[in-house]
N, C-alpha and C. Protein backbone atom coordinates (compact mmCIF):
# COMPACT_ATOMS: atom_id res chain seq x y z
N UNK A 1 28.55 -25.45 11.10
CA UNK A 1 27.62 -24.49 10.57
C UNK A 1 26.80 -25.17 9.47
N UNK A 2 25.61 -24.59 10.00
CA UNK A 2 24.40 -25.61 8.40
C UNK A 2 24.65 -24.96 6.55
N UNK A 3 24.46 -25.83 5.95
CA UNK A 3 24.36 -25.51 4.85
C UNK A 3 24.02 -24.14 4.25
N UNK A 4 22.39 -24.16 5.39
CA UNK A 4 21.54 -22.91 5.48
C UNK A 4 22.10 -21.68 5.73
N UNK A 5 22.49 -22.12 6.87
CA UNK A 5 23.22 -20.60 7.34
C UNK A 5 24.35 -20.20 5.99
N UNK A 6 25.45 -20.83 6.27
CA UNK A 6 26.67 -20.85 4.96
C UNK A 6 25.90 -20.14 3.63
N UNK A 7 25.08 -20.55 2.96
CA UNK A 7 24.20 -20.05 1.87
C UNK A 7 23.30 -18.84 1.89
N UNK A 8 23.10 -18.40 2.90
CA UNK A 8 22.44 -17.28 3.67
C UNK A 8 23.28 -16.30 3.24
N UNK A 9 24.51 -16.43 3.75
CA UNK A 9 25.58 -15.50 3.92
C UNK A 9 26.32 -15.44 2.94
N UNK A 10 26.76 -16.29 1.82
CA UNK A 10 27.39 -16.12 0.64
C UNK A 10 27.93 -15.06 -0.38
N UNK A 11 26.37 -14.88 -0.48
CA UNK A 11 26.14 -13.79 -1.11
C UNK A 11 27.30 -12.24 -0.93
N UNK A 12 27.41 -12.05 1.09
CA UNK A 12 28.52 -11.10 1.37
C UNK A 12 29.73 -11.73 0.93
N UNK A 13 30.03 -12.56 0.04
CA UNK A 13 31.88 -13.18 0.50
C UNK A 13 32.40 -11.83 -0.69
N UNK A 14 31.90 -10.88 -1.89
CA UNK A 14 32.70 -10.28 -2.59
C UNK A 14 32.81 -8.67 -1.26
N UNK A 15 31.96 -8.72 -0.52
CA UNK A 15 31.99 -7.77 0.61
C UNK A 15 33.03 -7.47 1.16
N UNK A 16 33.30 -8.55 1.92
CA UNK A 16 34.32 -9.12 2.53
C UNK A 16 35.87 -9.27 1.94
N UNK A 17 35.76 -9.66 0.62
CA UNK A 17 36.98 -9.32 -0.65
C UNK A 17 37.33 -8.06 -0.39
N UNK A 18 36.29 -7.20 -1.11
CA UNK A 18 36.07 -6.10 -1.11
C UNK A 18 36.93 -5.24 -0.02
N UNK A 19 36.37 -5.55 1.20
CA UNK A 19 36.92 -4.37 2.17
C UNK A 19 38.28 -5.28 2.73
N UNK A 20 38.96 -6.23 2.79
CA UNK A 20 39.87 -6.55 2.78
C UNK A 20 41.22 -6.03 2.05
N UNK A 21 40.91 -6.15 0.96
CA UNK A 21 41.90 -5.63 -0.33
C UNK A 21 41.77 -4.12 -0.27
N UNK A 22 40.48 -3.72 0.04
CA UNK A 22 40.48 -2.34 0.07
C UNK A 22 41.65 -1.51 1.18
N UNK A 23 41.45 -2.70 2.69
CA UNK A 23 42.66 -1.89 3.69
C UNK A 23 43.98 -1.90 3.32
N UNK A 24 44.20 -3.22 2.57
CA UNK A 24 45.42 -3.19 2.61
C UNK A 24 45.96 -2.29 1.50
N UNK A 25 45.27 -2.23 0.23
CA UNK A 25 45.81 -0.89 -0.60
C UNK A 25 45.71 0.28 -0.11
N UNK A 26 44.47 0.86 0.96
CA UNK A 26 44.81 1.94 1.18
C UNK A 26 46.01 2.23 2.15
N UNK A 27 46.52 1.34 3.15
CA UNK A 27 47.58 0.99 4.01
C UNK A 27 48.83 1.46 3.06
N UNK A 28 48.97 0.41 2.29
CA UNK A 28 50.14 0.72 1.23
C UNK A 28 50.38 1.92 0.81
N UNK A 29 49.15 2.51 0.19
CA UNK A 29 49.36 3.92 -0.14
C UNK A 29 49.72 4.92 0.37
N UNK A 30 49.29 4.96 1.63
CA UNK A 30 49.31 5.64 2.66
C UNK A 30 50.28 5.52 3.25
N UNK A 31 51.38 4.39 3.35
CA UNK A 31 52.47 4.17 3.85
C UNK A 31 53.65 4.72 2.71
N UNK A 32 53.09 4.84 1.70
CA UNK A 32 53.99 5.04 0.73
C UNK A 32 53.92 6.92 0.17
N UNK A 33 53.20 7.28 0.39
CA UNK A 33 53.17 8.83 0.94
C UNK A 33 53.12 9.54 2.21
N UNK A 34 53.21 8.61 3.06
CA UNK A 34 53.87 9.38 4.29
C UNK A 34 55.22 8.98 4.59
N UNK A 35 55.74 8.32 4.28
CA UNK A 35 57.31 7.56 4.17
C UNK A 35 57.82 7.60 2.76
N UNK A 36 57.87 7.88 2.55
CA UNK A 36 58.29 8.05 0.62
C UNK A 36 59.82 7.83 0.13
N UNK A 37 60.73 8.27 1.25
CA UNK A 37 62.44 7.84 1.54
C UNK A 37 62.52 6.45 1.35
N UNK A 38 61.43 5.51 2.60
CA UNK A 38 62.03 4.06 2.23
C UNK A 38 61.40 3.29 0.91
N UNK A 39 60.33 3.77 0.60
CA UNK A 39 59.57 3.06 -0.06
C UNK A 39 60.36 3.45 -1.92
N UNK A 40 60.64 4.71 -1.83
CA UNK A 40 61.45 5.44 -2.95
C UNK A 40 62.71 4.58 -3.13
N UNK A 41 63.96 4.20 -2.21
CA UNK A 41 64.86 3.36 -2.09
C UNK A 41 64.62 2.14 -2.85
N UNK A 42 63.41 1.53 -2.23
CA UNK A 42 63.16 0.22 -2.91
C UNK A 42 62.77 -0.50 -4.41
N UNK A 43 62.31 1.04 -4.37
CA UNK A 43 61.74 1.08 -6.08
C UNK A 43 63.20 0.99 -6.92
N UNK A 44 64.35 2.13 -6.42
CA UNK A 44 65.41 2.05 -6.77
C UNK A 44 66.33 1.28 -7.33
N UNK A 45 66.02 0.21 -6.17
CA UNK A 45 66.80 -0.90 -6.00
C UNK A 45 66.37 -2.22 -6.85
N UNK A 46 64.84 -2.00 -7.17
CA UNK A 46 64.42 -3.18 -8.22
C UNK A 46 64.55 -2.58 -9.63
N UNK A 47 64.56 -1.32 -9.40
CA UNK A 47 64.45 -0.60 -11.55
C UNK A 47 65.56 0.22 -11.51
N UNK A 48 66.38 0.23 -11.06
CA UNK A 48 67.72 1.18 -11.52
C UNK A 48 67.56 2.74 -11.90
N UNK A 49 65.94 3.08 -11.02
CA UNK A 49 66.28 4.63 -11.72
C UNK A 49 66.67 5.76 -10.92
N UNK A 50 66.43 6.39 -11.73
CA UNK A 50 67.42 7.59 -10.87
C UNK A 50 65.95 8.16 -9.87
N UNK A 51 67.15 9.08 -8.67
CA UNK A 51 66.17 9.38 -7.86
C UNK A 51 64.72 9.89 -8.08
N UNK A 52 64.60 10.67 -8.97
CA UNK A 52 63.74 11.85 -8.96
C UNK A 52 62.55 10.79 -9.97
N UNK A 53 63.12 10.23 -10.52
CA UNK A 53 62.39 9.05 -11.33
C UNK A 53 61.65 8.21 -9.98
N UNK A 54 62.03 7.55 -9.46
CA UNK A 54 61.84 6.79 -8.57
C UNK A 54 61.04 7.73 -7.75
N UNK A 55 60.89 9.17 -7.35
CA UNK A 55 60.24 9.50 -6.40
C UNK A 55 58.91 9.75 -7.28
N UNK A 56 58.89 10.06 -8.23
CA UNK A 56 57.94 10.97 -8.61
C UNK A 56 56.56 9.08 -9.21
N UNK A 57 57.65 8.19 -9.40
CA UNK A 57 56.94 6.82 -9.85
C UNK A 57 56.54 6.09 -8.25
N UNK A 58 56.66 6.38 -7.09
CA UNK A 58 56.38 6.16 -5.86
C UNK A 58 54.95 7.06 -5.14
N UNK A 59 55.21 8.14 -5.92
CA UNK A 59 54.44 9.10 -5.10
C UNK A 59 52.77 8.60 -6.34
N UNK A 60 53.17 8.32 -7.55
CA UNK A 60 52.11 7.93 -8.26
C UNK A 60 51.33 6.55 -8.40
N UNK A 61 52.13 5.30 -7.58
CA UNK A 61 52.03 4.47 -6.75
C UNK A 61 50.98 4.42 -5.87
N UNK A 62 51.87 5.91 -4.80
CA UNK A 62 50.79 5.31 -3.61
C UNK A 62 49.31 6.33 -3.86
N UNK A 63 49.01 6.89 -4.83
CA UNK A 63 47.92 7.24 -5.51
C UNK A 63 47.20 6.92 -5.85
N UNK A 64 47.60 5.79 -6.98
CA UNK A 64 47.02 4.63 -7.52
C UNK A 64 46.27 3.40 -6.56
N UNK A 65 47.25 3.28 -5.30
CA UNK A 65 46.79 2.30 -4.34
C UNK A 65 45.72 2.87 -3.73
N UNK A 66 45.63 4.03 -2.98
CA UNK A 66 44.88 4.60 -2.74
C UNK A 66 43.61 4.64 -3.65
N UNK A 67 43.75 5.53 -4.68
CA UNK A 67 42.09 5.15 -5.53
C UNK A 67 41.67 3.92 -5.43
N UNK A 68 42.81 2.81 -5.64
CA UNK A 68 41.96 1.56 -5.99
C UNK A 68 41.56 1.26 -4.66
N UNK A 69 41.57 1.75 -3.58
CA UNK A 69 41.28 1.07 -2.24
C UNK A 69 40.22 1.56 -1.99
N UNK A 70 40.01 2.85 -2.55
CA UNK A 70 38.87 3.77 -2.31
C UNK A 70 37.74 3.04 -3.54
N UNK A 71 37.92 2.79 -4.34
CA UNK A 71 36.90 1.89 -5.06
C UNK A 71 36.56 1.09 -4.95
N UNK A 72 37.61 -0.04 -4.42
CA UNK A 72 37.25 -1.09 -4.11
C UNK A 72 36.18 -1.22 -1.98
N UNK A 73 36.30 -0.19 -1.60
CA UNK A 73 35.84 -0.10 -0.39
C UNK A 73 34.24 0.68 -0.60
N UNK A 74 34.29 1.38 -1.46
CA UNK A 74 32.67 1.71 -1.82
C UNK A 74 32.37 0.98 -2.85
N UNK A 75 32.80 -0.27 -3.72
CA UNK A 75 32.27 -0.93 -4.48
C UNK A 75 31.86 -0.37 -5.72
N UNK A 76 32.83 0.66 -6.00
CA UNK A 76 32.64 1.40 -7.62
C UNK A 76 33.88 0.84 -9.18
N UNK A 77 33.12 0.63 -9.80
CA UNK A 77 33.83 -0.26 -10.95
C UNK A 77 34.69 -1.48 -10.18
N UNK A 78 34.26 -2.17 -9.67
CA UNK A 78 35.06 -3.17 -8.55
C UNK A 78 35.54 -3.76 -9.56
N UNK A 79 34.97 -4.44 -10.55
CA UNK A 79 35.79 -5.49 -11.86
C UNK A 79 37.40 -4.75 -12.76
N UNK A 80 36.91 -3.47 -12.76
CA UNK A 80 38.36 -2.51 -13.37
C UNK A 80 39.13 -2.51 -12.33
N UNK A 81 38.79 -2.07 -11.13
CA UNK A 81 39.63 -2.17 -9.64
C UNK A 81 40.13 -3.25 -9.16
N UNK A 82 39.42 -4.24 -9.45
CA UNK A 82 40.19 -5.72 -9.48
C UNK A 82 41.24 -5.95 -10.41
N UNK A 83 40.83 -5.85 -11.39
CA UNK A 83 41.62 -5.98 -12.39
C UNK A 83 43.28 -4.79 -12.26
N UNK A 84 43.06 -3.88 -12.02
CA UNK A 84 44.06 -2.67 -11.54
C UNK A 84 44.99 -3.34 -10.44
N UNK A 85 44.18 -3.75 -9.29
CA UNK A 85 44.85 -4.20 -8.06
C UNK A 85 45.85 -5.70 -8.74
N UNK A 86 44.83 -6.27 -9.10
CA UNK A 86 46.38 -7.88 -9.93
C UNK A 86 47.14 -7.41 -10.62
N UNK A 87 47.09 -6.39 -11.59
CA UNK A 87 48.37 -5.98 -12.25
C UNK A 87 49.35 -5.85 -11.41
N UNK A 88 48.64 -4.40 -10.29
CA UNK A 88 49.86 -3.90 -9.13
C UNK A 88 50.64 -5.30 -8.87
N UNK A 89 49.68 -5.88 -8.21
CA UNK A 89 50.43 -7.35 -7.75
C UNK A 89 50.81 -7.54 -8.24
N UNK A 90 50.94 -8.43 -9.28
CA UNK A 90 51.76 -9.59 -10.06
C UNK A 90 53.27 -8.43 -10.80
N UNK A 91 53.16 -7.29 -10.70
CA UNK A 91 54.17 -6.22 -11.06
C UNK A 91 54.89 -6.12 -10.18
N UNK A 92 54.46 -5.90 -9.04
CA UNK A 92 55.65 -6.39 -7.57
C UNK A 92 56.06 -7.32 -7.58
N UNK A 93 54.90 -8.46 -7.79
CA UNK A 93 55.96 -9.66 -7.75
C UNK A 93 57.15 -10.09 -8.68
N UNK A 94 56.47 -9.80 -10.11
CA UNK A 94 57.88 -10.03 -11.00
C UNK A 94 58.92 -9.40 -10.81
N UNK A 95 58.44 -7.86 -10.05
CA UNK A 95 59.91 -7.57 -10.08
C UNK A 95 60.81 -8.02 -9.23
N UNK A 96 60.20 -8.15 -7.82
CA UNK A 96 60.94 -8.69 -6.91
C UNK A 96 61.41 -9.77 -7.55
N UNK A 97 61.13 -10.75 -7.65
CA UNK A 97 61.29 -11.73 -8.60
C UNK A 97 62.59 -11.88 -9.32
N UNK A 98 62.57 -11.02 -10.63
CA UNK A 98 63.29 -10.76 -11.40
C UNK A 98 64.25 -10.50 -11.22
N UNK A 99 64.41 -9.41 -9.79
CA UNK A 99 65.63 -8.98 -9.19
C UNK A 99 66.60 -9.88 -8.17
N UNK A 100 65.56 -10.49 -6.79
CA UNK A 100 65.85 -11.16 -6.58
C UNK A 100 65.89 -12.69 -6.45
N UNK A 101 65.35 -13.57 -7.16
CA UNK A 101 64.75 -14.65 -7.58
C UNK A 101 63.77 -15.32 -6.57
N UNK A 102 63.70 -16.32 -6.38
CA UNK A 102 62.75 -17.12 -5.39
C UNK A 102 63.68 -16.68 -4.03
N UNK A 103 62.84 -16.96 -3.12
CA UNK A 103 63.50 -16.48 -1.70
C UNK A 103 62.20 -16.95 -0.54
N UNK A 104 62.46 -16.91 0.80
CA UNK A 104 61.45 -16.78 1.54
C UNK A 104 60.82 -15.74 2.36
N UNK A 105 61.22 -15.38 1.40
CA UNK A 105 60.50 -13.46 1.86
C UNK A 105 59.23 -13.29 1.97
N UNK A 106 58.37 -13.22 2.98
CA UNK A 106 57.28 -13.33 3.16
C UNK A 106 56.36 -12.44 2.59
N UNK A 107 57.12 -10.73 2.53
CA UNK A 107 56.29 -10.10 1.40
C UNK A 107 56.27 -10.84 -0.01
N UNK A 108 57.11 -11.48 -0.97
CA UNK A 108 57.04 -11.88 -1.77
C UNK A 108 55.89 -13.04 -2.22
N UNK A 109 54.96 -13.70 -1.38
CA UNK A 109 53.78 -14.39 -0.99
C UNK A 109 52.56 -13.90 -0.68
N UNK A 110 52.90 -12.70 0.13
CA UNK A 110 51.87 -12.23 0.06
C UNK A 110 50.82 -11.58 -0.94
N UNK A 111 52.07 -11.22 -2.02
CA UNK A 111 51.54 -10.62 -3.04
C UNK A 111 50.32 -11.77 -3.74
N UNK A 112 51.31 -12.88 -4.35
CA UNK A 112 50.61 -13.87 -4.78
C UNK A 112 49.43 -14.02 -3.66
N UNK A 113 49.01 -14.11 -2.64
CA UNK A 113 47.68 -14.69 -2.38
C UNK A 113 46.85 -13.03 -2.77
N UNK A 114 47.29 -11.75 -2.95
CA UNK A 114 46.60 -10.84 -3.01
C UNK A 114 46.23 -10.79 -3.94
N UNK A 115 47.14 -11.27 -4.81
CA UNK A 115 46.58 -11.51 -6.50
C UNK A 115 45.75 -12.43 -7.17
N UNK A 116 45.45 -13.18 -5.99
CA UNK A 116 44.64 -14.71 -5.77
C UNK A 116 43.07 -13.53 -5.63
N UNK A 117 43.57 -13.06 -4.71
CA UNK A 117 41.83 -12.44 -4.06
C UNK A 117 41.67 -11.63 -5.06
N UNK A 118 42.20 -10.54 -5.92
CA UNK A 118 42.18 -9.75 -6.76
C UNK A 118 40.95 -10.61 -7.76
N UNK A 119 42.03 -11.37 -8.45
CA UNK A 119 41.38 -12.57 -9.49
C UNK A 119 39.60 -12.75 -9.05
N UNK A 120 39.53 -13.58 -7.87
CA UNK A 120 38.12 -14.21 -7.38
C UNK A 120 37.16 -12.63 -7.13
N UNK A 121 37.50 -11.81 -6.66
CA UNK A 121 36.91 -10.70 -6.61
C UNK A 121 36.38 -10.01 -8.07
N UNK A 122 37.31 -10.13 -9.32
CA UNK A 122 36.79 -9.59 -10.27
C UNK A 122 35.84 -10.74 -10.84
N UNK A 123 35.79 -12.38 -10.71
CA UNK A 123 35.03 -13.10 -10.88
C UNK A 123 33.25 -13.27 -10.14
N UNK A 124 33.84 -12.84 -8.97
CA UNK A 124 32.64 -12.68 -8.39
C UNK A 124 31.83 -11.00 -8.62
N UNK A 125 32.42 -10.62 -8.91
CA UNK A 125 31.64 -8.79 -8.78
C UNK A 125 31.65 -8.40 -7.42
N UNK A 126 31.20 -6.72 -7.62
CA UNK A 126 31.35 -6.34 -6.42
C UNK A 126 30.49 -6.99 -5.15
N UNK A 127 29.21 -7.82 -5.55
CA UNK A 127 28.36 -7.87 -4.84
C UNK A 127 27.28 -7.00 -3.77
N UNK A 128 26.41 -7.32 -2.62
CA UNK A 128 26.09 -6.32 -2.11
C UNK A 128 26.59 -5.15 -1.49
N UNK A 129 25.60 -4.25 -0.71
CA UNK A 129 25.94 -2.95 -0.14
C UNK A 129 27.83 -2.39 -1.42
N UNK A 130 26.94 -1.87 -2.49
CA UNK A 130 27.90 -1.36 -3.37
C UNK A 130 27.63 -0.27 -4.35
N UNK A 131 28.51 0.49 -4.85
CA UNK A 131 28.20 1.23 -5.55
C UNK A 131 27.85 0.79 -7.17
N UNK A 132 28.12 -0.53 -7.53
CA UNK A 132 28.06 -0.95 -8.77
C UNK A 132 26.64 -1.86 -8.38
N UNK A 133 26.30 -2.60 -7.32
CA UNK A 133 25.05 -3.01 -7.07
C UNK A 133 24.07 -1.49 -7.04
N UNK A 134 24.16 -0.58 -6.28
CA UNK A 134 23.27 0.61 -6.50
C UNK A 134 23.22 1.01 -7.66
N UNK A 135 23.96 1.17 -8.83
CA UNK A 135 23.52 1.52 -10.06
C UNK A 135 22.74 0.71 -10.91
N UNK A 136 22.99 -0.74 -10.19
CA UNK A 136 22.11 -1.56 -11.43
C UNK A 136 20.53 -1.90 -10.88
N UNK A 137 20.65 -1.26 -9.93
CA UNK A 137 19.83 -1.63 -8.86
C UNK A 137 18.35 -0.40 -9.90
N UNK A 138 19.74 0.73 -9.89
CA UNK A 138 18.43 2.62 -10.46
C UNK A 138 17.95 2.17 -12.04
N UNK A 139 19.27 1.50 -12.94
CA UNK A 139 18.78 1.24 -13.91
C UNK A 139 17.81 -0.14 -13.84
N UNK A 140 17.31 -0.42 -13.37
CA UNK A 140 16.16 -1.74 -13.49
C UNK A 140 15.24 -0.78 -13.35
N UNK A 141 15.04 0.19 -12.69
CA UNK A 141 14.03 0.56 -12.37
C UNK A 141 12.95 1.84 -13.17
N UNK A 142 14.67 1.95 -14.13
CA UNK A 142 14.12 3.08 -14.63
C UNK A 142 13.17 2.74 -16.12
C-alpha cells in the first residue's frame, strides 16, 4: 500500500479505536447484566466481599462499561472515556494480578493490550465522524 493511500486514511485510525473498544465494553456490560451470578462470583473471589456487596458493585460495573462504550462509540468526551476505560483496565488487571499472580490466562493480556488502546486513543482524540469533532466543528463557527 502507497504512502498516499496509508496517509489518506490515517486520519480514521482514532475511529477505528473508537468503535473497537466501544464493542468490547459494551459486550462486557452487557454480559455482566444479563449474567450477573457468574460475573458477581468473580468479583467475589478477587475482593472478599460479601454477596450483596459484590452484586450491587457488578451491576454498577456493567453500567459503567456500558456508558463508556456508548461514548466512546458516538465519540462524546472520548479523552474522559479513554481515560475511564484504562482505569477499568489496569483495575482488572491488578486485581487479577494481585490475587492470582502472573499466569497464562489469556483474559489477563487482554486487558493490558486494551489498556494499550485506551492510552493511544486518549492521545490521539476522538477524531472524525464524532461527537467531540461536531462540537468543535459549531464552535469555530460561531
Amino acid at each position: 500500500m502507497s504512502t498516499e493511500t496509508t496517509q489518506k486514511y490515517e486520519r480514521y485510525a482514532p475511529l477505528f479505536l473508537r468503535f473497537g473498544l466501544a464493542l468490547v465494553f459494551i459486550l462486557f456490560g452487557l454480559q455482566k447484566l444479563s449474567h450477573p451470578g457468574q460475573t458477581t462470583s468473580e468479583i467475589q473471589l478477587l475482593t472478599n466481599l460479601e454477596l450483596a456487596d459484590s452484586a450491587a458493585l457488578n451491576f454498577y460495573l456493567g453500567l459503567l462499561e456500558i456508558c463508556t462504550g456508548a461514548a466512546l462509540l458516538t465519540g462524546f468526551k472520548v479523552r474522559i472515556f479513554a481515560i475511564i476505560s484504562f482505569l477499568m483496565v489496569t483495575i482488572f488487571f491488578l486485581s487479577f494480578l494481585s490475587k492470582y499472580g502472573m499466569s497464562l490466562n489469556p483474559d489477563l493480556y487482554r486487558d493490558v493490550s486494551l489498556a494499550g488502546a485506551s492510552i493511544a486513543l486518549f492521545l490521539l482524540g476522538a477524531g472524525p465522524l464524532s461527537l467531540d469533532n461536531l462540537s468543535h466543528k459549531k464552535e469555530g463557527n460561531e
